[in-house]
N, C-alpha and C. Protein backbone atom coordinates (compact mmCIF):
# COMPACT_ATOMS: atom_id res chain seq x y z
N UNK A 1 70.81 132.29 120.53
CA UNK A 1 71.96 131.41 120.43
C UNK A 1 71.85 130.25 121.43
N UNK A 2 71.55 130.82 122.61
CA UNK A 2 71.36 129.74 123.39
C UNK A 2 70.26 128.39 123.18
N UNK A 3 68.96 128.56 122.67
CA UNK A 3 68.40 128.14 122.36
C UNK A 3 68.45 126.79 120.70
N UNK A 4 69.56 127.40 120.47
CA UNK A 4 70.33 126.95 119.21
C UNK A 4 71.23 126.18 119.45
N UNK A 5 71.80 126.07 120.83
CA UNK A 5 72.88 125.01 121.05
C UNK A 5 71.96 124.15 122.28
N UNK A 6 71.20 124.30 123.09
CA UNK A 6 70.10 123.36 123.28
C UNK A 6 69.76 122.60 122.87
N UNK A 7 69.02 122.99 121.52
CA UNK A 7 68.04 122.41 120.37
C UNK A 7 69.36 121.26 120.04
N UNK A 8 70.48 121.33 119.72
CA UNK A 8 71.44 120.68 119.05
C UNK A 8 72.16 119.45 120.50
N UNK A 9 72.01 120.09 122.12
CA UNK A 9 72.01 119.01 122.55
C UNK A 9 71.11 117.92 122.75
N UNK A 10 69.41 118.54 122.90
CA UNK A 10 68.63 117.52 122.43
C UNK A 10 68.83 116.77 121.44
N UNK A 11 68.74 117.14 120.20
CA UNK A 11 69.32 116.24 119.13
C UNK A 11 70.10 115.02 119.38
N UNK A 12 71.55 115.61 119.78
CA UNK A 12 72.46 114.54 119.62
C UNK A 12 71.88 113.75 120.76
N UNK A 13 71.59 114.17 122.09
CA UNK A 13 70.90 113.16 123.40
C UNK A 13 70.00 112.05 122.59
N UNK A 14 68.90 112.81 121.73
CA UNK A 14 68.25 111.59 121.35
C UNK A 14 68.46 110.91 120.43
N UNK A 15 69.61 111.23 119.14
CA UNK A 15 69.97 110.41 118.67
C UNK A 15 70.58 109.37 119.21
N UNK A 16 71.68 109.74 120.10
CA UNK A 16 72.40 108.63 120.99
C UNK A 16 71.37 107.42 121.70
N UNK A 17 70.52 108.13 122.39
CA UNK A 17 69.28 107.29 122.91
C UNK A 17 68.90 106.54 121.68
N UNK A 18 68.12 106.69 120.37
CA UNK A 18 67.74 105.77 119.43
C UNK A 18 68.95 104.75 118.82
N UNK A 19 70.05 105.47 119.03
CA UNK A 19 71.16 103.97 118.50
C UNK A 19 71.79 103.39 119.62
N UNK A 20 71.23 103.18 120.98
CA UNK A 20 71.46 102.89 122.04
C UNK A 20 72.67 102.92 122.44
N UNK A 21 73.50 103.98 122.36
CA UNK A 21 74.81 104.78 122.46
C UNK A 21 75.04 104.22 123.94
N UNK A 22 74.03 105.36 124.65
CA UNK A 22 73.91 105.77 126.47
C UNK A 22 73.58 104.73 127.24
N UNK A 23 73.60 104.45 128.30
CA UNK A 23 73.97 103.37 128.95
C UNK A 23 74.82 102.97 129.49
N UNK A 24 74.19 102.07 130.64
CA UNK A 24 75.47 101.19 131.27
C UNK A 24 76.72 100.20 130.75
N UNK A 25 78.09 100.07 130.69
CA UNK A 25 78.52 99.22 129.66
C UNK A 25 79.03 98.45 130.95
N UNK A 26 78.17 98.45 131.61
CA UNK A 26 78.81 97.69 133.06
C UNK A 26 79.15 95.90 132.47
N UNK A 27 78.13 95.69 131.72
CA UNK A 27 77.89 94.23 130.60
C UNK A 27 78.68 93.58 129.61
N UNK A 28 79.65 94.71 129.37
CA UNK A 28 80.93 95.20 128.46
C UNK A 28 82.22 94.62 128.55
N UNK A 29 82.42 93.94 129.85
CA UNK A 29 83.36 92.83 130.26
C UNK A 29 85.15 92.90 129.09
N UNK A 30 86.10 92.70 129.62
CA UNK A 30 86.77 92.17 128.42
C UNK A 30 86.48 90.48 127.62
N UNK A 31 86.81 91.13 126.28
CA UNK A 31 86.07 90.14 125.15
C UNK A 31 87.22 88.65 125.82
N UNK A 32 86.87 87.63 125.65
CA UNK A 32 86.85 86.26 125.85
C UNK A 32 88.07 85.70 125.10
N UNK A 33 89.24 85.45 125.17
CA UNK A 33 90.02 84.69 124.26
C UNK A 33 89.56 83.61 123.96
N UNK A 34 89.62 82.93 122.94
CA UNK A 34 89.12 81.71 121.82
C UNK A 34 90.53 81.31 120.49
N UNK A 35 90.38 80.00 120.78
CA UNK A 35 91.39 79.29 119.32
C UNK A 35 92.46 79.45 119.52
N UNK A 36 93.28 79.55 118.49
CA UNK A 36 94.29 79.00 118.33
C UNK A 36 95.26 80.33 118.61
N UNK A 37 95.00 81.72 118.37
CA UNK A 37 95.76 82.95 118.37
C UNK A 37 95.68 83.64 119.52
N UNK A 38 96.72 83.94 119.76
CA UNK A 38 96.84 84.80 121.43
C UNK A 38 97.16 85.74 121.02
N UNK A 39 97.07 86.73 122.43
CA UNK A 39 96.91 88.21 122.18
C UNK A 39 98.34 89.27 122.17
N UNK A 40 98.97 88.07 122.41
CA UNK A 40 100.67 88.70 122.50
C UNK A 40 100.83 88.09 121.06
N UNK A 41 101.09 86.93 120.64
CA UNK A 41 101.52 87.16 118.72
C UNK A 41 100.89 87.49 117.36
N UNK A 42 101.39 88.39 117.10
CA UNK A 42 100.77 88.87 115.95
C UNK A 42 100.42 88.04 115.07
N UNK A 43 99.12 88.30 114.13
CA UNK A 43 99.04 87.74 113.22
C UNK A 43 99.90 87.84 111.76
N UNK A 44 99.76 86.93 111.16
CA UNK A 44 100.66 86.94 109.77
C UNK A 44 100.07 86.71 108.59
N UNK A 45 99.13 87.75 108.24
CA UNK A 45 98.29 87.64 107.08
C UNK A 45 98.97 87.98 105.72
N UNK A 46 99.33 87.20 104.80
CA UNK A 46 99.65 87.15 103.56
C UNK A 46 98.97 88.07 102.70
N UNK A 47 98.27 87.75 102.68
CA UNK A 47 97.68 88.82 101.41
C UNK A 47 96.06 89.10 101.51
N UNK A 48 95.45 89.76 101.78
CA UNK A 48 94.21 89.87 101.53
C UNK A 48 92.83 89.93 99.97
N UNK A 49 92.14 89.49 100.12
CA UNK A 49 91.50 89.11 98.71
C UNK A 49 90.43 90.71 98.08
N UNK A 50 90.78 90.79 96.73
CA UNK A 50 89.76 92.16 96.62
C UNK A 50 88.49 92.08 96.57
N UNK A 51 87.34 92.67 96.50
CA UNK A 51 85.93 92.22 96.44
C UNK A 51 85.58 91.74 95.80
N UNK A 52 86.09 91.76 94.52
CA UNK A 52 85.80 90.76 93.11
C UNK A 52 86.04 89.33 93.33
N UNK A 53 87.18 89.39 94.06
CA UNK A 53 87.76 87.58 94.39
C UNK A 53 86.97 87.31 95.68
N UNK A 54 86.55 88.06 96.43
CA UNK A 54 86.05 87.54 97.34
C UNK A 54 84.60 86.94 97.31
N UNK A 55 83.72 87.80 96.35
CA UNK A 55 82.25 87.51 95.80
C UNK A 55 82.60 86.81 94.91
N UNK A 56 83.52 85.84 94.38
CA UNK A 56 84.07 85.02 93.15
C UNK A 56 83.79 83.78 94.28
N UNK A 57 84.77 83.90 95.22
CA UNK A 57 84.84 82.68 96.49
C UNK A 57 83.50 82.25 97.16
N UNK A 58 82.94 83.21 97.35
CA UNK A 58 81.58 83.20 97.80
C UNK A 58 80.60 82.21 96.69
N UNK A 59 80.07 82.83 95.18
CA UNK A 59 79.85 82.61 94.63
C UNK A 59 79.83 80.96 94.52
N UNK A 60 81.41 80.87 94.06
CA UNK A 60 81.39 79.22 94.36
C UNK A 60 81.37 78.34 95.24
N UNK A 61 80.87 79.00 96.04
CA UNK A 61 80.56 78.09 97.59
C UNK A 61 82.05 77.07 97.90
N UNK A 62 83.59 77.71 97.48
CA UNK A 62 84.72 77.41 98.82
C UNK A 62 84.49 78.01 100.05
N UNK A 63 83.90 79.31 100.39
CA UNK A 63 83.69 79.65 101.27
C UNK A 63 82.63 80.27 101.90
N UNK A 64 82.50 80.37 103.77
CA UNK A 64 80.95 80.65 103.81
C UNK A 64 80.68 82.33 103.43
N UNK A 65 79.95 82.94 103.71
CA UNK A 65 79.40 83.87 103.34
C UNK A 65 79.58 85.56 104.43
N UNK A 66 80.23 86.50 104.09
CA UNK A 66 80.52 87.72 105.20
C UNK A 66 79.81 87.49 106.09
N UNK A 67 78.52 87.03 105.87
CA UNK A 67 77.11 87.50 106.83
C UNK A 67 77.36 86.23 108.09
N UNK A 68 77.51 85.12 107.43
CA UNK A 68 77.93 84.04 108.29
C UNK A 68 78.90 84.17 109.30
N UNK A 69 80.16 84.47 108.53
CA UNK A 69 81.15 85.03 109.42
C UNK A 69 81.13 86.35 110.38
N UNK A 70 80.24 86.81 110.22
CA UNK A 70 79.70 88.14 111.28
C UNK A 70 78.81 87.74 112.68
N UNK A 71 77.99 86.96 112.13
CA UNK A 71 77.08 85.92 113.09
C UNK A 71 78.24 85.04 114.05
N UNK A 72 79.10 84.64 113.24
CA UNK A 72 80.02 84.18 114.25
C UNK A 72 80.93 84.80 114.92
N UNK A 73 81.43 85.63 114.45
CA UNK A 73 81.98 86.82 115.28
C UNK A 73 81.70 87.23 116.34
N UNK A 74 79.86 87.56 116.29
CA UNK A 74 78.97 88.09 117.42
C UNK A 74 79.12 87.41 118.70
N UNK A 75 78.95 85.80 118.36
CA UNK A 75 79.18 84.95 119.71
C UNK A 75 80.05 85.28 120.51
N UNK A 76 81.40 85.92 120.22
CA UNK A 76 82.55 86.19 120.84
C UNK A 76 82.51 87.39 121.46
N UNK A 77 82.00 88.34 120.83
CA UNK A 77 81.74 89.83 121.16
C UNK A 77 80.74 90.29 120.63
N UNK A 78 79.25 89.77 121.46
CA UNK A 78 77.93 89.80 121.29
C UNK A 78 77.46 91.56 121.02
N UNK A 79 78.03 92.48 121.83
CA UNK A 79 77.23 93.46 121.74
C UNK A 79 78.72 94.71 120.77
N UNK A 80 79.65 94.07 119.58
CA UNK A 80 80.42 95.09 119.29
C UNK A 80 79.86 95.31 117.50
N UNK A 81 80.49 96.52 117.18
CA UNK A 81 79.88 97.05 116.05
C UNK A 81 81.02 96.53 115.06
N UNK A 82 80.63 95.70 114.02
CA UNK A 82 81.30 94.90 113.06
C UNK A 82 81.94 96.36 111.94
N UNK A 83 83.11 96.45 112.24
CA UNK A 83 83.29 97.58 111.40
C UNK A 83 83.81 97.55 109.77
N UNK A 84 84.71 96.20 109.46
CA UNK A 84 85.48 95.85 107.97
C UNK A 84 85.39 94.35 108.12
N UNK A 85 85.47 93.41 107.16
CA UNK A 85 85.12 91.95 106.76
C UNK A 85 85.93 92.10 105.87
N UNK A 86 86.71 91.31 105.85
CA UNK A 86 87.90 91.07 104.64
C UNK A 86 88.43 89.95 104.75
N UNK A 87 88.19 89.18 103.53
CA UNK A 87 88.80 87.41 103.25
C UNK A 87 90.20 87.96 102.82
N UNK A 88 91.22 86.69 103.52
CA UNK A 88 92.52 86.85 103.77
C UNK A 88 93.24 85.50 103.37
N UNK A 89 94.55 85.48 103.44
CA UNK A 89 95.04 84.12 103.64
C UNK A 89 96.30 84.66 104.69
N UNK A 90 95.75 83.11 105.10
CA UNK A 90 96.41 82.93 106.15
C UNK A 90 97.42 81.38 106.18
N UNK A 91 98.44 81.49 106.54
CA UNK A 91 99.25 79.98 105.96
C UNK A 91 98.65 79.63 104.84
N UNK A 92 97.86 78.34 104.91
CA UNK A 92 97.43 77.60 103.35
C UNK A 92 95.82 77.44 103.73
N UNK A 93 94.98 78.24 104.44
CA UNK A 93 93.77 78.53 104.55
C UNK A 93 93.13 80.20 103.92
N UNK A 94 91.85 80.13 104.03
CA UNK A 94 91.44 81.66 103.88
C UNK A 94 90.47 81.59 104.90
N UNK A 95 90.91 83.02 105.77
CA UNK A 95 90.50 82.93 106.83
C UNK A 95 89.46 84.74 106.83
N UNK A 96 88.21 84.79 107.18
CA UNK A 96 87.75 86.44 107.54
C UNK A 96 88.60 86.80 108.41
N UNK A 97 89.41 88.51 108.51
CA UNK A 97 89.48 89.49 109.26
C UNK A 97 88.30 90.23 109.13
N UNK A 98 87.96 90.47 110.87
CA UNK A 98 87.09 91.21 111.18
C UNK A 98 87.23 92.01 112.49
N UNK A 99 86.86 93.66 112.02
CA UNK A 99 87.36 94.16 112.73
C UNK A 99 86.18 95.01 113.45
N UNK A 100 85.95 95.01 114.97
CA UNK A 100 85.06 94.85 115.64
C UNK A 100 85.47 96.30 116.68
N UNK A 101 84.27 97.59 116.58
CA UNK A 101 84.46 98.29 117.78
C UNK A 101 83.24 97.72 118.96
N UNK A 102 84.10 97.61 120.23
CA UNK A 102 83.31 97.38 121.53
C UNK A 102 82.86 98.52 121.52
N UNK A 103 81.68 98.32 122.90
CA UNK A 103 80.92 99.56 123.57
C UNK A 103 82.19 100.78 124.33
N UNK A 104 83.24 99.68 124.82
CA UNK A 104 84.16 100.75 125.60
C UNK A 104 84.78 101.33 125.06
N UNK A 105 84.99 101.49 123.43
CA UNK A 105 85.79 102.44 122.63
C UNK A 105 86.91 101.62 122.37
N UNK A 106 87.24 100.19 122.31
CA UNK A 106 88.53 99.54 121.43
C UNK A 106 87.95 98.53 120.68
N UNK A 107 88.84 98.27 119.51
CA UNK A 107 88.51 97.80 118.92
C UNK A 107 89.20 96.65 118.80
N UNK A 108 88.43 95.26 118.17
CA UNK A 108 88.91 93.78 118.40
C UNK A 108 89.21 92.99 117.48
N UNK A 109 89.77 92.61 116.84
CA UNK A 109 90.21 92.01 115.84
C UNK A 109 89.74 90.31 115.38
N UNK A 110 89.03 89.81 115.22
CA UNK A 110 88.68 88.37 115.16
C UNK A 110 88.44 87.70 113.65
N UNK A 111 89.29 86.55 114.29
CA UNK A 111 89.45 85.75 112.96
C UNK A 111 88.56 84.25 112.60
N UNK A 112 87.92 84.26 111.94
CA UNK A 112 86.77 83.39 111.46
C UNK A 112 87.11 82.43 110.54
N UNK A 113 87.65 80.84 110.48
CA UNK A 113 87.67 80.03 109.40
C UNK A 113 86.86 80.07 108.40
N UNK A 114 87.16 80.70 107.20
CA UNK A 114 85.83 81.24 106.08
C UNK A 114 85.52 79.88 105.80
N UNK A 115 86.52 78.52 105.83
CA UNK A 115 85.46 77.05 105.30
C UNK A 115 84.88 77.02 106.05
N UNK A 116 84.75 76.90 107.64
CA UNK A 116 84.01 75.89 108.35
C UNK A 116 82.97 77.21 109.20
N UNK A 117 83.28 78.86 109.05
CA UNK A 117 82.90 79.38 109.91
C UNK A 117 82.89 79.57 111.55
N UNK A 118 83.93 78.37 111.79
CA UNK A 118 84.28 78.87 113.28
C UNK A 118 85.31 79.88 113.52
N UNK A 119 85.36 80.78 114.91
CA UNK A 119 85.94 81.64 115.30
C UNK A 119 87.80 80.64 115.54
N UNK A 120 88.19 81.64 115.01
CA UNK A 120 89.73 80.36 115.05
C UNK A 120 90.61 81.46 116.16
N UNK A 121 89.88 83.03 116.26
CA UNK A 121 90.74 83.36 117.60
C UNK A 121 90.72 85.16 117.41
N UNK A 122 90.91 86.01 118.31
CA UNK A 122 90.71 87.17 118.53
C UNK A 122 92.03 87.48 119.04
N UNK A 123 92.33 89.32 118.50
CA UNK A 123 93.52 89.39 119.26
C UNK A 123 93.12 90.93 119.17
């Protein structure tokens, strides 16, 4: 038995080691406010778009592309794990929600102008 729950902490040790889990998050800083949205008012997202409308939007080049808007995301919170991408509207724009876990275990919310691809603000 003992040898059986060993075997299973090696495992998980080196899995963690290959998806670079372990480590210092000394680098981990809090994420950077940017744009126009602060971290005290909520956002006011109208309605969100389904995947069909969203690869419709894409398609016709109104807007840039998930992958784009992830790349820009990164700049803001270089080392967090991009967890959901979802085209939204927002007032009379469509804007990506993207929802981002850090290394320290919270997660960050950032919003991406889907026309122009800039970060318009994190909360």
């Amino acid at each position: 038995m003992r040898y059986a729950i060993a075997l299973v902490a090696i495992s998980l040790t080196a899995a963690a080691l290959a998806a670079g889990g372990l480590g210092s998050m000394a680098d981990d800083g809090p994420a950077p406010q940017t744009g126009a949205v602060s971290s005290q008012a909520p956002l006011r997202i109208e309605a969100c778009l389904s995947p069909a409308d969203m690869r419709e939007e894409v398609g016709e080049r109104r807007v840039i592309p998930p992958v784009a808007a992830i790349r820009a995301a990164r700049t803001v919170i270089p080392r967090a794990e991009i967890q959901r991408a979802s085209l939204c509207r927002y007032e009379d724009t469509l804007v990506y929600m993207l929802t981002a876990l850090r290394r320290d275990g919270h997660f960050v919310h950032v919003i991406v102008d889907a026309r122009t691809g800039t970060v318009a603000g994190q909360y």
